[in-house]
N, C-alpha and C. Protein backbone atom coordinates (compact mmCIF):
# COMPACT_ATOMS: atom_id res chain seq x y z
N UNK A 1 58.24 11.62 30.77
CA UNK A 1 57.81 11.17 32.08
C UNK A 1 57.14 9.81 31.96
N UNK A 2 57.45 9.03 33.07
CA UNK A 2 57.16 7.78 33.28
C UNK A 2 55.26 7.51 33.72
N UNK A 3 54.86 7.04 33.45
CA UNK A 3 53.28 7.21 33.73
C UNK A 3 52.95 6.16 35.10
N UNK A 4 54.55 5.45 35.21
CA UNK A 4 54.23 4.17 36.40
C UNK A 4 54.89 4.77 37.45
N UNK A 5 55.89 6.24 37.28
CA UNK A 5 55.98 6.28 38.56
C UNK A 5 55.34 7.67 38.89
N UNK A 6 55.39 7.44 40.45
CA UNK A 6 54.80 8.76 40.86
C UNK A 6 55.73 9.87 40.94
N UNK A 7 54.34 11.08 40.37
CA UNK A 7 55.24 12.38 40.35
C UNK A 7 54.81 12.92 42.45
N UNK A 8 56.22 13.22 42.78
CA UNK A 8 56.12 13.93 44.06
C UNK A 8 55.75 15.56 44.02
N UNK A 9 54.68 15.34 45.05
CA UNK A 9 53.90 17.02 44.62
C UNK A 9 54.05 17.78 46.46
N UNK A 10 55.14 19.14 46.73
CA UNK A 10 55.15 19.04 48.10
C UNK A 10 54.00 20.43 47.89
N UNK A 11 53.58 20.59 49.19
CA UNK A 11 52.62 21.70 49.27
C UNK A 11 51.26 21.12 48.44
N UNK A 12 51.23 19.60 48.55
CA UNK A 12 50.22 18.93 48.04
C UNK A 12 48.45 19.08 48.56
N UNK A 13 48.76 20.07 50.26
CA UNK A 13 47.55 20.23 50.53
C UNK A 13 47.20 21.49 50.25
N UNK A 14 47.96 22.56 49.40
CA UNK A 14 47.49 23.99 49.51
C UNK A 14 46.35 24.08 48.31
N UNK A 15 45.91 25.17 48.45
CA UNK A 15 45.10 25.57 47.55
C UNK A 15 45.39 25.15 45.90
N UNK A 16 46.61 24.90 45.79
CA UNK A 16 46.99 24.81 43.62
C UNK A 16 47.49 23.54 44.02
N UNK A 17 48.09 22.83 45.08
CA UNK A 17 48.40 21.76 45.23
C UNK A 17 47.08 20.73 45.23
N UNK A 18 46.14 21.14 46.10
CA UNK A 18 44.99 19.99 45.63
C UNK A 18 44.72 20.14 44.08
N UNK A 19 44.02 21.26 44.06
CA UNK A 19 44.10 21.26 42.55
C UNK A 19 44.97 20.63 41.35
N UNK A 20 45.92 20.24 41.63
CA UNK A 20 46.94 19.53 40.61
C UNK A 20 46.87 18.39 41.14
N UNK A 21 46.91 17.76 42.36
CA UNK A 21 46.84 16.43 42.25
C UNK A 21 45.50 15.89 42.04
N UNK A 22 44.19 16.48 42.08
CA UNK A 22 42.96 16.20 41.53
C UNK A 22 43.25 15.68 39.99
N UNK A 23 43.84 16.77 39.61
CA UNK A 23 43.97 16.73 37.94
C UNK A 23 44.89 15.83 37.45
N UNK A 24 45.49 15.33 38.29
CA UNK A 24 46.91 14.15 37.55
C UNK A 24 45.94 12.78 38.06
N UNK A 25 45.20 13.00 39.44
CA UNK A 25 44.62 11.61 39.70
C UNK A 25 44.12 11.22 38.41
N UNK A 26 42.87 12.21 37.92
CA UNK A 26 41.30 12.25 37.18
C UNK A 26 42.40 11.62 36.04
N UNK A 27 43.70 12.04 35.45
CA UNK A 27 44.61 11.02 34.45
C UNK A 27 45.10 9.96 34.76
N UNK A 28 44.50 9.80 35.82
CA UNK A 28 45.38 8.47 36.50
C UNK A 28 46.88 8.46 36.88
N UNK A 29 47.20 9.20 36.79
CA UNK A 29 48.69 9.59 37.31
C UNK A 29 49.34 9.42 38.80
N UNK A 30 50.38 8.54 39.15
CA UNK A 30 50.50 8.41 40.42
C UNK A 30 50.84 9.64 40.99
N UNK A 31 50.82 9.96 41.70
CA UNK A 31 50.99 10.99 43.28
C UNK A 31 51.34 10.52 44.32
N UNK A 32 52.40 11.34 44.70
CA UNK A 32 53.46 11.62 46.01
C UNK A 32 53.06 12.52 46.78
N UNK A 33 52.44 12.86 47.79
CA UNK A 33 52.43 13.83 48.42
C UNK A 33 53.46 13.83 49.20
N UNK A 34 54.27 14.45 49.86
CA UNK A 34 54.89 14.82 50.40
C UNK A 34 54.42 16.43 51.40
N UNK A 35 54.17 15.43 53.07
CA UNK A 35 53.44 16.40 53.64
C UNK A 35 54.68 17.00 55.25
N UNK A 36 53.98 18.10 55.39
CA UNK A 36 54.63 18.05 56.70
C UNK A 36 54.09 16.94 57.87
N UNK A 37 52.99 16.82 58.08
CA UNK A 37 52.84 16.30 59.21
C UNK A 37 51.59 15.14 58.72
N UNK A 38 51.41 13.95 59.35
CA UNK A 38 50.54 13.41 58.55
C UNK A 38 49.14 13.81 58.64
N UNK A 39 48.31 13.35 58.61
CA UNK A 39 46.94 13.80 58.35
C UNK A 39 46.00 12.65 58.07
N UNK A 40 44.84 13.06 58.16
CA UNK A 40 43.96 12.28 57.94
C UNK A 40 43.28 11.94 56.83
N UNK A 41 43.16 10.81 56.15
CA UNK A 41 43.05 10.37 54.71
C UNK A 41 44.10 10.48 54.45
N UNK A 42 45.61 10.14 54.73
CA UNK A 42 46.92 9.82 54.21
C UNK A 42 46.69 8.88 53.14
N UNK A 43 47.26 8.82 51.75
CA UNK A 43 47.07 8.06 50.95
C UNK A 43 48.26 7.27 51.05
N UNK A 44 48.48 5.92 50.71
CA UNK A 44 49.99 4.83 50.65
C UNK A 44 50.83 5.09 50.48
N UNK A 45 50.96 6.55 49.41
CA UNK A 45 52.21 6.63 48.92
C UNK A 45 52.82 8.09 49.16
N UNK A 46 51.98 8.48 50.65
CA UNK A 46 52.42 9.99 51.31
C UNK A 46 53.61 9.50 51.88
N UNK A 47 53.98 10.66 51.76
CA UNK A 47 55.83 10.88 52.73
C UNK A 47 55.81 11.89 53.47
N UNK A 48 55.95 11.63 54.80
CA UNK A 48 55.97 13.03 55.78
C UNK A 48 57.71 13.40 55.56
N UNK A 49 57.55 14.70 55.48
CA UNK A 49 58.56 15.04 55.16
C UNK A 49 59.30 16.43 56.59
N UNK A 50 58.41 16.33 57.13
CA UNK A 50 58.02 17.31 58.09
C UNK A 50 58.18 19.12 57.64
N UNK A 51 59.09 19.78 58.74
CA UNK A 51 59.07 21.35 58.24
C UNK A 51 60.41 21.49 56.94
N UNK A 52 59.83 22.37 55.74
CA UNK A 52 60.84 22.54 54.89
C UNK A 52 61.94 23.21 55.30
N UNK A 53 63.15 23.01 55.09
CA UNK A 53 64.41 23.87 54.94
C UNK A 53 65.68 23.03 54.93
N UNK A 54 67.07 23.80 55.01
CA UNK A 54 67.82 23.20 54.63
C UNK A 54 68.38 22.05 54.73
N UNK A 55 67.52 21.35 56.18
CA UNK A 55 68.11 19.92 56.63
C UNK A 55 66.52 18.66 56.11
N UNK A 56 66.10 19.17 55.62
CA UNK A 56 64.59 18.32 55.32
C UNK A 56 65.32 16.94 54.76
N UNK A 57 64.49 15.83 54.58
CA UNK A 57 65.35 14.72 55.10
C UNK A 57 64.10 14.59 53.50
N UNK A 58 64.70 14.73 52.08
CA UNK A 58 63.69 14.21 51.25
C UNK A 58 63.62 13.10 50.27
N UNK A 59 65.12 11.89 51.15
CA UNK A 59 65.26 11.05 50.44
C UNK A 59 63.73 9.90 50.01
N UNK A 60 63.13 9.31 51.21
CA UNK A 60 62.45 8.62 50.81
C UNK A 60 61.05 9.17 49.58
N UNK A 61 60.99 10.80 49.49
CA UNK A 61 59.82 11.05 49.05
C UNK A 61 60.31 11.24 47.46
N UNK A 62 61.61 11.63 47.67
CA UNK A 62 61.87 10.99 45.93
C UNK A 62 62.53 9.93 45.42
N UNK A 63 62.47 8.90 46.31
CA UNK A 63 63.01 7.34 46.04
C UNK A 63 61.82 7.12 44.81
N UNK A 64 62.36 6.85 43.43
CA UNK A 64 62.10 6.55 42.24
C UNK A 64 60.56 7.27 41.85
N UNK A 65 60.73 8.71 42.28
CA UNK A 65 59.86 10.13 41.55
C UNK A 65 59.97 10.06 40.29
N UNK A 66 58.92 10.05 39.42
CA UNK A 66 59.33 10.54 37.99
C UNK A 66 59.47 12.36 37.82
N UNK A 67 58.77 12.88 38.79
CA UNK A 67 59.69 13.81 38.57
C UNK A 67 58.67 14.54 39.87
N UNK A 68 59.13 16.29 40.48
CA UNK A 68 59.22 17.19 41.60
C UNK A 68 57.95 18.49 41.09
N UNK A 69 57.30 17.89 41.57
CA UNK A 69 56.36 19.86 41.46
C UNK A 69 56.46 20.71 42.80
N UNK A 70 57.40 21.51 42.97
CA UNK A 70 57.62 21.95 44.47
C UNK A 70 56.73 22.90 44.64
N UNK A 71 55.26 22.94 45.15
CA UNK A 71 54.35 23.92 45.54
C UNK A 71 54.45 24.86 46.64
N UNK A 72 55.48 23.88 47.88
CA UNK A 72 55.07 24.34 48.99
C UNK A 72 56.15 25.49 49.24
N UNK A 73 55.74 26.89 50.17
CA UNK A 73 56.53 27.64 51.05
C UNK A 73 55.65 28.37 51.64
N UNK A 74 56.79 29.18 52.80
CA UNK A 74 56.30 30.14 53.47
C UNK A 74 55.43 31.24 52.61
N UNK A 75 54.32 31.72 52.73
CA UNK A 75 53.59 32.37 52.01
C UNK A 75 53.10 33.74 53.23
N UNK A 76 51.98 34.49 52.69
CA UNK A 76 51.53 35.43 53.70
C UNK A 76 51.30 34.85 55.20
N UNK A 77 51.70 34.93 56.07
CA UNK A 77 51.30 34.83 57.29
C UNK A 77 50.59 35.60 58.02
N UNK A 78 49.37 35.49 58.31
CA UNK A 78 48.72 36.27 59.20
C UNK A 78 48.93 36.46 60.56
N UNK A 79 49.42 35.56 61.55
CA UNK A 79 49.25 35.47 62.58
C UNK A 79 51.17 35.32 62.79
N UNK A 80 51.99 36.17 63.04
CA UNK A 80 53.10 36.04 62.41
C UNK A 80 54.00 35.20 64.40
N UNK A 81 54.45 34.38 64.02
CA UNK A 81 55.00 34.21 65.39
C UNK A 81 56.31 33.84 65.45
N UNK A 82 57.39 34.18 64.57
CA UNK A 82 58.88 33.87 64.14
C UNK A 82 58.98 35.31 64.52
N UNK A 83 60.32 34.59 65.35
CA UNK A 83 61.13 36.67 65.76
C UNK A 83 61.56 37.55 64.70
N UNK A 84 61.96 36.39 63.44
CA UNK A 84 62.75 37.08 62.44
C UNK A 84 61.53 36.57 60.86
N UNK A 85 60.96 37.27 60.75
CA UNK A 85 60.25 36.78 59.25
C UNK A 85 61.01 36.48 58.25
N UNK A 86 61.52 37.48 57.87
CA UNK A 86 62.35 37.47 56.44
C UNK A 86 63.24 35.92 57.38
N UNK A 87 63.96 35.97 58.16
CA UNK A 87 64.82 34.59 57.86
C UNK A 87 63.89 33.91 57.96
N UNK A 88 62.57 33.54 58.25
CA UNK A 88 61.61 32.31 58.00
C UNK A 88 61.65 32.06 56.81
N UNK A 89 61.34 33.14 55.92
CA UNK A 89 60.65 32.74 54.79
C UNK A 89 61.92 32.70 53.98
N UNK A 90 63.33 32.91 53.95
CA UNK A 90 64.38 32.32 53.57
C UNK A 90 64.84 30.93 53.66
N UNK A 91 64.57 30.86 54.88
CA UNK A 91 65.07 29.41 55.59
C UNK A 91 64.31 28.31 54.88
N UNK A 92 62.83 28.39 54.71
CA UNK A 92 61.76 27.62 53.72
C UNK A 92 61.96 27.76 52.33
N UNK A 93 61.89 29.36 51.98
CA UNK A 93 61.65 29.27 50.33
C UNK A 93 62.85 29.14 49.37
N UNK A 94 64.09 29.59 50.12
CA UNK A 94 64.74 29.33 49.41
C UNK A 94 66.41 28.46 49.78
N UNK A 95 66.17 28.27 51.23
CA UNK A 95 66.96 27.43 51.43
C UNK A 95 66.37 25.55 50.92
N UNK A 96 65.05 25.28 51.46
CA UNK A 96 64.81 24.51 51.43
C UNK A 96 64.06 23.88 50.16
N UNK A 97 64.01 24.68 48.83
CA UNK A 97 63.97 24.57 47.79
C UNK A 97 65.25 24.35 47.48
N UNK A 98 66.32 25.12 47.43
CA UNK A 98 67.60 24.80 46.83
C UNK A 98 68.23 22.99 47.66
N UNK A 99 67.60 23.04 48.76
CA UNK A 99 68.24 21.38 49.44
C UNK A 99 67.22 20.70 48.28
N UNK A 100 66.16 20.87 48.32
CA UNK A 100 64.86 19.77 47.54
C UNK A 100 65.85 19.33 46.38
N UNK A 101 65.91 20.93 45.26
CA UNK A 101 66.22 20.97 44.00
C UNK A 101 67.98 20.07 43.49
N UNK A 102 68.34 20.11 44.91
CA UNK A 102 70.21 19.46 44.66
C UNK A 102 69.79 17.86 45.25
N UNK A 103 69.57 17.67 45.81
CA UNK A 103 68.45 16.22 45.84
C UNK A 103 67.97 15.50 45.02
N UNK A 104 66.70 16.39 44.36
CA UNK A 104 66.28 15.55 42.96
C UNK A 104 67.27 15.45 42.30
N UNK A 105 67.91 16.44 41.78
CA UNK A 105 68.97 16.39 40.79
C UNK A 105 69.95 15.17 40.96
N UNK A 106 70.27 14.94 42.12
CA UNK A 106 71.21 13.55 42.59
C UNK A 106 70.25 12.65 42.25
N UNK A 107 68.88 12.65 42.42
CA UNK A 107 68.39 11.50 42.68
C UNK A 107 68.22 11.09 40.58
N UNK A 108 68.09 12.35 40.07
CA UNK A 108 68.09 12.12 38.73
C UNK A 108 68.99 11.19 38.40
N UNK A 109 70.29 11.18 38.64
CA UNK A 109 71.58 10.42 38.04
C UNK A 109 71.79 9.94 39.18
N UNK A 110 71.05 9.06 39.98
CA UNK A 110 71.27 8.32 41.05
C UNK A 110 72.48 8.36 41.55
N UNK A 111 72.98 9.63 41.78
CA UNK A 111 73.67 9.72 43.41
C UNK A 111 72.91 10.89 44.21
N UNK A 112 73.38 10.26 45.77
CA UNK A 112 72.77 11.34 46.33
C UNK A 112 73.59 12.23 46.91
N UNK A 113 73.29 13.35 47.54
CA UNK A 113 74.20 14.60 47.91
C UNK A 113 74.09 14.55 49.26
N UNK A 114 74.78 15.63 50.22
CA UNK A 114 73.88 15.86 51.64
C UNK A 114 74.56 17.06 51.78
């Protein structure tokens, strides 16, 4: 891994996601967040990426990534408001991981997919 470029971290605001980008900052390590929606204290090199799944648009957030820590998905929901759960948490965890994961991979050997 490249130490000049940034690693993209999605689910950068959850609970293990701060935690890891604390710990790559404190090395000085660049960071990508890649968020859904922006926020306040956005750092320069955030990418809204908006809601995960199979159409997530994640070219610019891995334009020259040294490499992907994918933190983020649908997790426990408390307050449940999707008609269909299980397809939520399909549609996020593993559709929109498998778009992320065929993405980087293009973006590895610079082509891209869609």
């Amino acid at each position: 891994m490249s130490n000049t470029r940034p690693i993209l971290i999605s689910g950068a605001t959850g609970f293990v996601g701060q935690a890891l980008v604390a710990a790559l900052r404190a090395q000085q390590r660049p960071v990508r967040r890649a968020l859904r929606q922006a926020i306040a204290g956005d750092e320069p090199d955030d990418v809204v990426v908006g809601d995960i799944g199979p159409d997530t648009d994640w070219l610019s957030a891995l334009q020259d990534a040294d490499c992907v820590v994918h933190l983020a998905a649908r997790t426990h929901v408390l307050d449940e408001r999707s008609a269909d759960a299980l397809e939520a948490y399909r549609r996020i965890n593993v559709l929109g991981t498998i778009r992320l994961a065929q993405l980087a991979a293009a973006a590895a050997c610079g082509v891209w997919c869609s």
